[in-house]
C-alpha atoms as a PDB file:
ATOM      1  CA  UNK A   1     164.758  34.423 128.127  1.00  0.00           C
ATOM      2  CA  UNK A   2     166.821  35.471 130.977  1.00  0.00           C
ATOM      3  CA  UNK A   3     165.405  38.431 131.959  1.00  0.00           C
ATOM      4  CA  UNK A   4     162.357  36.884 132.144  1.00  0.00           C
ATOM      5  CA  UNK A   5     162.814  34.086 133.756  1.00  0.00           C
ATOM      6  CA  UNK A   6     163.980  36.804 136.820  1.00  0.00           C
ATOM      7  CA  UNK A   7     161.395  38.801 136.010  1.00  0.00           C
ATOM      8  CA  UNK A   8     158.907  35.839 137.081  1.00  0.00           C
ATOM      9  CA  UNK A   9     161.176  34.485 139.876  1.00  0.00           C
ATOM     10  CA  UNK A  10     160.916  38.197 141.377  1.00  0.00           C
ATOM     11  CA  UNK A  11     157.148  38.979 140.801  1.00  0.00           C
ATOM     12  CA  UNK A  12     156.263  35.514 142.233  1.00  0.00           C
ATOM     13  CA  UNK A  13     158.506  36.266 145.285  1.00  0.00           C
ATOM     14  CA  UNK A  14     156.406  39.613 145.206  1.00  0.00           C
ATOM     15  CA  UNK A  15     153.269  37.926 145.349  1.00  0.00           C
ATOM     16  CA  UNK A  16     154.616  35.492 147.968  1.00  0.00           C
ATOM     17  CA  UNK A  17     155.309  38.481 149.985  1.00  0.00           C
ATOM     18  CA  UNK A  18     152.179  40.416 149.461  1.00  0.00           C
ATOM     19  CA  UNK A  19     149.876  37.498 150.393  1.00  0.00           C
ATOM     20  CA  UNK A  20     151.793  36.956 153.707  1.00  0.00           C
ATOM     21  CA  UNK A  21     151.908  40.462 154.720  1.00  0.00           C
ATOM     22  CA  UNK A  22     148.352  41.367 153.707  1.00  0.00           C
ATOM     23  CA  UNK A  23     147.080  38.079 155.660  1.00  0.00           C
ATOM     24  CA  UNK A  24     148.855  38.935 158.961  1.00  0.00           C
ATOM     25  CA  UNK A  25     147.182  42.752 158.375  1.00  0.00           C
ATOM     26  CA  UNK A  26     147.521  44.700 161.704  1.00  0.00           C
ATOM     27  CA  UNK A  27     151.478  46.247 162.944  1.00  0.00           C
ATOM     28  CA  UNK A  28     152.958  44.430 159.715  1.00  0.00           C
ATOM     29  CA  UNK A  29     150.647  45.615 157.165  1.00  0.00           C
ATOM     30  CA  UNK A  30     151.220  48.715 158.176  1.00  0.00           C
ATOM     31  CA  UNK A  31     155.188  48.815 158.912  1.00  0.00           C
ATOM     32  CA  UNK A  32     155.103  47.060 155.103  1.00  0.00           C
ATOM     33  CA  UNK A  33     153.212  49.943 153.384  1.00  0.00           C
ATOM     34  CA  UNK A  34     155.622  52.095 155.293  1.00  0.00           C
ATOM     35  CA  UNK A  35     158.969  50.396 154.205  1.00  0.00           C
ATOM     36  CA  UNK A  36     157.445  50.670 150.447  1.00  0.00           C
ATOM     37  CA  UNK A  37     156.050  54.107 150.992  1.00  0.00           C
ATOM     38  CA  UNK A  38     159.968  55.255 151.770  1.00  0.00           C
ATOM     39  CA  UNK A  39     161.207  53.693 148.658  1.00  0.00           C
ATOM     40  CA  UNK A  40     158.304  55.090 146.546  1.00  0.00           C
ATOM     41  CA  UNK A  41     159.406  58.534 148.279  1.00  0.00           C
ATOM     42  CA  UNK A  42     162.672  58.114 147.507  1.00  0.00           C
ATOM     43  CA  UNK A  43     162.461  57.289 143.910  1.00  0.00           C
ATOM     44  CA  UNK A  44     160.123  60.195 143.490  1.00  0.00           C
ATOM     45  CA  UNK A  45     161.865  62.651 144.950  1.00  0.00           C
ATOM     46  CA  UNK A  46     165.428  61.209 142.995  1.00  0.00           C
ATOM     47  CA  UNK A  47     163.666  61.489 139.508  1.00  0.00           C
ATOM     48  CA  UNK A  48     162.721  65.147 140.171  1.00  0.00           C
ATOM     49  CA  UNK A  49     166.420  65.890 141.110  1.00  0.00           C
ATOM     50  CA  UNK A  50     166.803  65.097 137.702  1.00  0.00           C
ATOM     51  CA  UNK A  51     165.500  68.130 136.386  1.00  0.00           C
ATOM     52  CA  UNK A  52     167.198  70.331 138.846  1.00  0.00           C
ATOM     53  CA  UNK A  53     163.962  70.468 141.197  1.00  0.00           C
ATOM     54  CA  UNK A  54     165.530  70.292 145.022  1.00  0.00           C
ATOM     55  CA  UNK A  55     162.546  68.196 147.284  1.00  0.00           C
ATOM     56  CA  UNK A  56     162.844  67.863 150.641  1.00  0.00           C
ATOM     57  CA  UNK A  57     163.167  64.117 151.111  1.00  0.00           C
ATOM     58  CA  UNK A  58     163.057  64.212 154.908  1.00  0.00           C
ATOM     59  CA  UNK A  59     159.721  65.396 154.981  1.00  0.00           C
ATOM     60  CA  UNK A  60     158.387  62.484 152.552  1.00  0.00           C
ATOM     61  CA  UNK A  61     159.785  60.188 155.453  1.00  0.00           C
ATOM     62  CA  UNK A  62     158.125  62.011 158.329  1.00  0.00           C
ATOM     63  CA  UNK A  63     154.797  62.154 156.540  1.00  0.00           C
ATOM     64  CA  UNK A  64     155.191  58.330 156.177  1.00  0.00           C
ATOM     65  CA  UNK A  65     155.874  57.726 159.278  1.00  0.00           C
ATOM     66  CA  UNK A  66     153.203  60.220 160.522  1.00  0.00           C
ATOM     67  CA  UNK A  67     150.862  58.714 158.280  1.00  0.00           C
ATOM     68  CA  UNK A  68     151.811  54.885 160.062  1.00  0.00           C
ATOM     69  CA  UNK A  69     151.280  56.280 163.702  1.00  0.00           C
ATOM     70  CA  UNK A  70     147.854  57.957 162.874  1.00  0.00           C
ATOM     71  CA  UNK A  71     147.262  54.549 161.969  1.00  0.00           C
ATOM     72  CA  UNK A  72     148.502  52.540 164.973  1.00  0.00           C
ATOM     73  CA  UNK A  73     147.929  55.315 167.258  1.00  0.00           C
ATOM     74  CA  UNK A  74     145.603  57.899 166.068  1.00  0.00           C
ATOM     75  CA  UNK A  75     144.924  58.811 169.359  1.00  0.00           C
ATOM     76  CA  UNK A  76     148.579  60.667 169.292  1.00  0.00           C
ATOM     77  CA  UNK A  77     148.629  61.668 166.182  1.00  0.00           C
ATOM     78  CA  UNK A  78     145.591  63.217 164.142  1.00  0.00           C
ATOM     79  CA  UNK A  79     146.021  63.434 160.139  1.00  0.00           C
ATOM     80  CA  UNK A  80     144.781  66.823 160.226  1.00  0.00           C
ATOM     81  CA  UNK A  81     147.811  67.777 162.739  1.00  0.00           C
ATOM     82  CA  UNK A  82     150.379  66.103 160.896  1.00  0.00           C
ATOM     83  CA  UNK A  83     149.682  67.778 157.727  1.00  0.00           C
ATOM     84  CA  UNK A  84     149.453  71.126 159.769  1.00  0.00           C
ATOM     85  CA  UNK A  85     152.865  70.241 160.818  1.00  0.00           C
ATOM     86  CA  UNK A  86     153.813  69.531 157.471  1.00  0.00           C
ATOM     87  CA  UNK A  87     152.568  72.549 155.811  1.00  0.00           C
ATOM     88  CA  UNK A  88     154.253  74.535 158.227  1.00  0.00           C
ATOM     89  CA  UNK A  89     157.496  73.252 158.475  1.00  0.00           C
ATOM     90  CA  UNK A  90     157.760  73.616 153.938  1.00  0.00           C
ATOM     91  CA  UNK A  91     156.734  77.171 154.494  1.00  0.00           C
ATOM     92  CA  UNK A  92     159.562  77.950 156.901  1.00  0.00           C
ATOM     93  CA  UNK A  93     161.997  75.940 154.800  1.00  0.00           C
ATOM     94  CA  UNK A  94     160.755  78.532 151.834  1.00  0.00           C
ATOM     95  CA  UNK A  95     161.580  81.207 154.475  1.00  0.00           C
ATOM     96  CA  UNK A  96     164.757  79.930 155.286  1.00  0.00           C
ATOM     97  CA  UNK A  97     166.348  78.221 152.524  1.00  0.00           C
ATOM     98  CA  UNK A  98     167.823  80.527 149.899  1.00  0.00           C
ATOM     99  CA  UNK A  99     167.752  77.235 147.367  1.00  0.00           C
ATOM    100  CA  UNK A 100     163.773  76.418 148.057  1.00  0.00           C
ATOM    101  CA  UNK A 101     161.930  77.393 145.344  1.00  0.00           C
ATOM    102  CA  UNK A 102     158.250  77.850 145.154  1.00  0.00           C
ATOM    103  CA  UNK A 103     158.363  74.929 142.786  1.00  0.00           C
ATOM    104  CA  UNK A 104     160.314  73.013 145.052  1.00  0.00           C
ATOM    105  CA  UNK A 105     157.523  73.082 147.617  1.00  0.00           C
ATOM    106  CA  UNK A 106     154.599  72.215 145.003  1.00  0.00           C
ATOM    107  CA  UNK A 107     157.171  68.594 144.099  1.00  0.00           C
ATOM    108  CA  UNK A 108     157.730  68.003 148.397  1.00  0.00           C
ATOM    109  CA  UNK A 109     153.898  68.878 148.215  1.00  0.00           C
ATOM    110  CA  UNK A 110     153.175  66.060 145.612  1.00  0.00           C
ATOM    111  CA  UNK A 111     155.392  63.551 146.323  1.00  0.00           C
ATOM    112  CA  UNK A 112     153.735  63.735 149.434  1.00  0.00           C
ATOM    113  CA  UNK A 113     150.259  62.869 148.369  1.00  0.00           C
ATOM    114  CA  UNK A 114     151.334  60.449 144.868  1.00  0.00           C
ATOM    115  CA  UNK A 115     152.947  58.262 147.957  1.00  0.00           C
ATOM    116  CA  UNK A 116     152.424  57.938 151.073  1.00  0.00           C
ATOM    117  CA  UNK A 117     149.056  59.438 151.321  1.00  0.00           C
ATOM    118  CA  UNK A 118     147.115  57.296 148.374  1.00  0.00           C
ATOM    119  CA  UNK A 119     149.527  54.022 148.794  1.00  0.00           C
ATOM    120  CA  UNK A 120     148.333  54.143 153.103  1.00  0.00           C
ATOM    121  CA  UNK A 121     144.769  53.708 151.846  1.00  0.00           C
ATOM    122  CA  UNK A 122     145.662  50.169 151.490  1.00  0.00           C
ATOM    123  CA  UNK A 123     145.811  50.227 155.030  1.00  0.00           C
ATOM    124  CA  UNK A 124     142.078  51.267 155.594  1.00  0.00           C
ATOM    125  CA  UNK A 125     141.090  47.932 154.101  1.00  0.00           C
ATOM    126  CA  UNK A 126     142.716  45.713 156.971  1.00  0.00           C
ATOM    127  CA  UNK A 127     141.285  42.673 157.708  1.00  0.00           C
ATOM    128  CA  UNK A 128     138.854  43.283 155.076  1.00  0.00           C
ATOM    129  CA  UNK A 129     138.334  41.116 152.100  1.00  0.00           C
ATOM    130  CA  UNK A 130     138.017  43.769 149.830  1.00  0.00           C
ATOM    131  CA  UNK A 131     141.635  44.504 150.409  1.00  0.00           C
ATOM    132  CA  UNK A 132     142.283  41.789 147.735  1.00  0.00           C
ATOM    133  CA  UNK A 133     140.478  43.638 145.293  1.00  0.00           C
ATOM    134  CA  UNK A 134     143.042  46.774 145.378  1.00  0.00           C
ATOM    135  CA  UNK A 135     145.744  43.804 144.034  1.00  0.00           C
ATOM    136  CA  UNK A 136     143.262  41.862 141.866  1.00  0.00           C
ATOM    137  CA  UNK A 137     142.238  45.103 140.061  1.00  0.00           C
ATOM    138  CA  UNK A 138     145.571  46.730 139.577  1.00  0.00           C
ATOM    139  CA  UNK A 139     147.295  43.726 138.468  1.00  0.00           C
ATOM    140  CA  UNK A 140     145.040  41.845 136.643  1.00  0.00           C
ATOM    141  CA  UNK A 141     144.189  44.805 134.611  1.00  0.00           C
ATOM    142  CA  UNK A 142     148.069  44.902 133.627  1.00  0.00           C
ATOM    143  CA  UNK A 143     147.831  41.633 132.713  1.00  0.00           C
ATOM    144  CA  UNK A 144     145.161  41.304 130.378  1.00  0.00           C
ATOM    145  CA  UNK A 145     146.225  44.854 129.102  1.00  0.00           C
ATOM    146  CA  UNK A 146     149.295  43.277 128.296  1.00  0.00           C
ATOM    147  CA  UNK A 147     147.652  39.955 126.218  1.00  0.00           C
ATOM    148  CA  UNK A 148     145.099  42.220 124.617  1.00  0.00           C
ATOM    149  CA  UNK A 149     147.600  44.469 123.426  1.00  0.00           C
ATOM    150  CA  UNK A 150     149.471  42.016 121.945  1.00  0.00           C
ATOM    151  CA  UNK A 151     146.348  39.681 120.314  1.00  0.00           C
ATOM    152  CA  UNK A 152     144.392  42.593 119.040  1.00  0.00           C
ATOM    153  CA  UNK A 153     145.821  45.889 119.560  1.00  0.00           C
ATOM    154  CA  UNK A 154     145.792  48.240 116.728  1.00  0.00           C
ATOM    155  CA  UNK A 155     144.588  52.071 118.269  1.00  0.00           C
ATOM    156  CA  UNK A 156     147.143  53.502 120.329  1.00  0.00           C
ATOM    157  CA  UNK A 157     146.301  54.909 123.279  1.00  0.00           C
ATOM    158  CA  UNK A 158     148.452  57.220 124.287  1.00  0.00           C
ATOM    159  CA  UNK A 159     151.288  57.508 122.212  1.00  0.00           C
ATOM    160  CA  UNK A 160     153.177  60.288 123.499  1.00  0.00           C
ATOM    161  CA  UNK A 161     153.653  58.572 126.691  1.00  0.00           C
ATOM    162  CA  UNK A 162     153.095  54.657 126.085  1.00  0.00           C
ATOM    163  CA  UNK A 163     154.129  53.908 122.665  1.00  0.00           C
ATOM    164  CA  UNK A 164     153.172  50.332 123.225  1.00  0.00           C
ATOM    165  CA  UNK A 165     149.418  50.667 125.173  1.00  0.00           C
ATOM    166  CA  UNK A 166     146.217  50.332 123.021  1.00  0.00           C
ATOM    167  CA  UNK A 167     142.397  51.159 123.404  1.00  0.00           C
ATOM    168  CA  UNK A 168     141.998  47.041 122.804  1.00  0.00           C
ATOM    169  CA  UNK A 169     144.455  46.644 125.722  1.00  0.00           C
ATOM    170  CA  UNK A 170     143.151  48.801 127.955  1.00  0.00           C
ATOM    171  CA  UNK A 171     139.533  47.703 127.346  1.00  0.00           C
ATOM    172  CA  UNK A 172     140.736  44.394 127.347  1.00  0.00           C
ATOM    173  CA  UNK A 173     142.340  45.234 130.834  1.00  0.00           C
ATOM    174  CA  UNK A 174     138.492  46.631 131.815  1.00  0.00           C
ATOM    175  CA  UNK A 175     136.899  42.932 130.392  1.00  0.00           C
ATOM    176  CA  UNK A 176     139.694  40.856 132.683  1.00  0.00           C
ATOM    177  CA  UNK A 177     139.348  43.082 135.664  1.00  0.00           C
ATOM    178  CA  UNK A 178     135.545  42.165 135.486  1.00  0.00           C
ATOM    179  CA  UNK A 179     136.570  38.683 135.407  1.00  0.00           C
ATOM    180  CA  UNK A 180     138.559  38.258 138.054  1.00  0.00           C
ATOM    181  CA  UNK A 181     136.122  40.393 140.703  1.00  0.00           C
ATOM    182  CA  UNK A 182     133.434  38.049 139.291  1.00  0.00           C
ATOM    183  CA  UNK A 183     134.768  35.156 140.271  1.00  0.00           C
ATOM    184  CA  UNK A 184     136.673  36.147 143.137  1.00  0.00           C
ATOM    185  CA  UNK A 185     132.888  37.341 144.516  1.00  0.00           C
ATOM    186  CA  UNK A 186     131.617  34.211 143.754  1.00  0.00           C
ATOM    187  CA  UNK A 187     134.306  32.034 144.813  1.00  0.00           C
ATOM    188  CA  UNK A 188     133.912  34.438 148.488  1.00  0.00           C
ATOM    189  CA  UNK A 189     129.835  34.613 148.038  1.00  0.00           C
ATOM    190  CA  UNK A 190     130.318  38.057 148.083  1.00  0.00           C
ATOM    191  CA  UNK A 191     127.108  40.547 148.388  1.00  0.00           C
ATOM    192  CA  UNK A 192     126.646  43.104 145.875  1.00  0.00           C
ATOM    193  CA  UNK A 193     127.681  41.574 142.464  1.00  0.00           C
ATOM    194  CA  UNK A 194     126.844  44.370 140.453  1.00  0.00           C
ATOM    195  CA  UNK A 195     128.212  46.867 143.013  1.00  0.00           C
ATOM    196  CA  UNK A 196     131.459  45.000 142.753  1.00  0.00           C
ATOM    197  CA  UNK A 197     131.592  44.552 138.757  1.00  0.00           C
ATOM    198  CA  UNK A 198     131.061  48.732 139.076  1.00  0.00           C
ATOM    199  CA  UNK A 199     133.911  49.298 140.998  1.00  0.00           C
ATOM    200  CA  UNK A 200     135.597  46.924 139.063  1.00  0.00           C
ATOM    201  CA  UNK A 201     135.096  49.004 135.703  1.00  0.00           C
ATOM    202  CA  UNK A 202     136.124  52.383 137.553  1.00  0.00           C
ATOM    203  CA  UNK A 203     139.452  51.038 139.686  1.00  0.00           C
ATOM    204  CA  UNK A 204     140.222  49.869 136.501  1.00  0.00           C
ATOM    205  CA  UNK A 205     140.185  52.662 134.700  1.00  0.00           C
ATOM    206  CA  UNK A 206     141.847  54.566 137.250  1.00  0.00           C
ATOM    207  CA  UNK A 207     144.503  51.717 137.427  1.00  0.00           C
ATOM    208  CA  UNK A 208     145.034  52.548 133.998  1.00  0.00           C
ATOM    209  CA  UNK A 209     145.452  56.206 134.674  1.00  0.00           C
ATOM    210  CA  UNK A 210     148.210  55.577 137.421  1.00  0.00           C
ATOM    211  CA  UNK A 211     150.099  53.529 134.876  1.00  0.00           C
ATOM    212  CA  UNK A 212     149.707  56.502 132.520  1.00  0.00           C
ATOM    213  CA  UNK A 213     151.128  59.000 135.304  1.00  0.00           C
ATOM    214  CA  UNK A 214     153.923  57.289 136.203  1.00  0.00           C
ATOM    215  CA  UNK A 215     154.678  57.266 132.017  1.00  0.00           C
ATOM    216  CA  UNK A 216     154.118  60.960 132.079  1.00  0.00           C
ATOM    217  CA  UNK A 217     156.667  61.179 135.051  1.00  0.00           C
ATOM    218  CA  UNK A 218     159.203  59.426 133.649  1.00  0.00           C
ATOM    219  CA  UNK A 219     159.017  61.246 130.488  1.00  0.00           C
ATOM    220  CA  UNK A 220     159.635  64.430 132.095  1.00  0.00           C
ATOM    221  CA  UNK A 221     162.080  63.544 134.227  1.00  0.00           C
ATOM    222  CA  UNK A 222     163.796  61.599 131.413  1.00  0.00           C
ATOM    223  CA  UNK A 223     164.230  58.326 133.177  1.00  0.00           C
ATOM    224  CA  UNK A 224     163.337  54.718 132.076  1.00  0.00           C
ATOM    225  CA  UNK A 225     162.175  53.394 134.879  1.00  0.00           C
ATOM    226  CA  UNK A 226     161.986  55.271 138.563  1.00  0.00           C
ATOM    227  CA  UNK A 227     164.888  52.334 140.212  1.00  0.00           C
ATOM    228  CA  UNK A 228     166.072  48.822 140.384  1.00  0.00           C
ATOM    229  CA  UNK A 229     164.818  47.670 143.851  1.00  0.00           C
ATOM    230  CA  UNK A 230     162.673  44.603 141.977  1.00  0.00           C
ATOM    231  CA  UNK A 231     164.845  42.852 139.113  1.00  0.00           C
ATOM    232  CA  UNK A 232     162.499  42.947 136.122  1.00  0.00           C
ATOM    233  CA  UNK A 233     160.382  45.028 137.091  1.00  0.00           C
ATOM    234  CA  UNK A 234     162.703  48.619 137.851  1.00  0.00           C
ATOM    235  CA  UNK A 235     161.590  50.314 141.214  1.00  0.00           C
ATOM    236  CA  UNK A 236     158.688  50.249 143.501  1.00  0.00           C
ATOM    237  CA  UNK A 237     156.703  53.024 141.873  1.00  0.00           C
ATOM    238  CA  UNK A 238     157.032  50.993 138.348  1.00  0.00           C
ATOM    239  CA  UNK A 239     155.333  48.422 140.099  1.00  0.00           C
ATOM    240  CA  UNK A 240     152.799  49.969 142.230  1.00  0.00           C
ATOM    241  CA  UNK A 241     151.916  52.920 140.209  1.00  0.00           C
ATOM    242  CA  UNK A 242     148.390  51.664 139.606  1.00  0.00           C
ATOM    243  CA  UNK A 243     148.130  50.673 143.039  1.00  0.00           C
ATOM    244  CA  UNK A 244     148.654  54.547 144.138  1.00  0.00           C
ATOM    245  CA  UNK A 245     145.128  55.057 142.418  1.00  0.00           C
ATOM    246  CA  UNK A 246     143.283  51.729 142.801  1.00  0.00           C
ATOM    247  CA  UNK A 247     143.895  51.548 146.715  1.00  0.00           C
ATOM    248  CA  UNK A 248     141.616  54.978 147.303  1.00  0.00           C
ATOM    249  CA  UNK A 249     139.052  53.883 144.150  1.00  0.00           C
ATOM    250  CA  UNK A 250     138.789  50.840 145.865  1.00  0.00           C
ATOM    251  CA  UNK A 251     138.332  51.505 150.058  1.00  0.00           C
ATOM    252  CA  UNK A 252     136.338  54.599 149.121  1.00  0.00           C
ATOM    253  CA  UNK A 253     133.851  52.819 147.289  1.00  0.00           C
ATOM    254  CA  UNK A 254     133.235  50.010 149.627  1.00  0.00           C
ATOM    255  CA  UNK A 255     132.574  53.022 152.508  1.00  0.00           C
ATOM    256  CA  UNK A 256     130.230  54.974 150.759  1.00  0.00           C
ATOM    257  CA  UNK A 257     128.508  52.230 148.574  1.00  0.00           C
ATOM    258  CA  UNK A 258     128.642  48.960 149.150  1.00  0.00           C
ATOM    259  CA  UNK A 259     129.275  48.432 153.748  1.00  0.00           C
END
């Protein structure tokens, strides 16, 4: 009872926090995405350690930064540029660092783009309404994973990874994903109903398949949950790992099919 009782207190806090920083949008979306993309880094990069891979941390944290400059200034800093500068500074730490290994680059390498690269495209969304969607999805697809799962699961999913995920959770995920965009597009008088219940099905599916990385992560590295940053809920990447692949499901499909 405890532990969830601070497992609520902490994801309502979370929410709190969310809605407030996503509503302001502009400098403080941005530094916030940031500030989460440096923990997500950081627990990354600390689970590989685990199995004697040797990232180079620093470089997460520049590309993050990089990443929120091409955003606020992009004028100063192109994204093509800073992953020239990047690339080129791994390969001359391969060049120069006797304890580098090629597979050390191909971890710094996807760290890189698990984090900060997928987790800024919530950033592309400011001041949109859609932005909500990237949240609704993810989370409500957790959700009513979770309470399918538990009223009707029998199948599992994925058992090697997620003992406890089923195909009636996940498709009940899908069915409350739906849902919520339906009557979050209503409540808004949203155009494109049908466009929106589509991108609803695929972000949730792909929500799904974050979760499912993150398991497959762990499981490698050996670890239970990537930190303790959130009590309840373990680290940041626990709790936004289906945000990594919702946020780009979600802002590319609005660009190409639905604005």
């Amino acid at each position: 009872m405890k532990e969830l009782i601070i497992r609520s207190i902490s994801g309502l806090i979370g929410i709190i926090l969310l809605v407030l920083i996503a509503s302001k949008g502009g400098l403080i979306l941005n530094i916030g995405i940031m500030l989460v993309s440096f923990v997500g880094v950081y627990e990354f990069y600390n689970a590989t350690n685990m199995k004697g891979f040797n990232p180079i941390k620093t470089l997460g944290y520049i590309f993050s930064i990089g990443l929120f400059i091409n955003n606020i200034k992009s004028q100063w800093l192109s994204l093509n540029f800073l992953i020239f500068i990047i690339l080129i500074a791994i390969l001359i730490l391969l060049i120069l660092k006797k304890n580098f290994s090629i597979q050390d680059v191909g971890i710094t390498l996807l760290g890189l783009l698990y984090i900060p690269f997928l987790i800024f495209h919530i950033t592309y969304l400011d001041k949109s309404i859609y932005i909500w969607f990237i949240f609704i999805i993810a989370w409500g697809t957790d959700t009513f994973a979770y309470i399918a799962g538990n009223l009707f699961g029998k199948k599992k999913l994925c058992p090697n990874l997620s003992p406890n995920k089923t195909v009636e959770g996940s498709i009940g995920g899908i069915i409350g994903s739906v849902l919520l965009i339906v009557i979050f597009s209503k409540y808004f008088n949203l155009a494109s109903l049908r466009g929106n219940i589509l991108l609803s099905i695929i972000a949730s599916i792909m929500a799904q398949i974050g979760d499912l990385t993150a398991s497959k992560i762990k499981r490698i590295t050996g670890i239970k949950d990537f930190g303790y940053i959130i009590p309840g809920h373990g680290g940041v990447l626990d709790r936004f790992d289906s945000i990594l692949f919702t946020a780009p499901v979600v802002y590319y499909f609005v660009k190409y099919f639905i604005f």
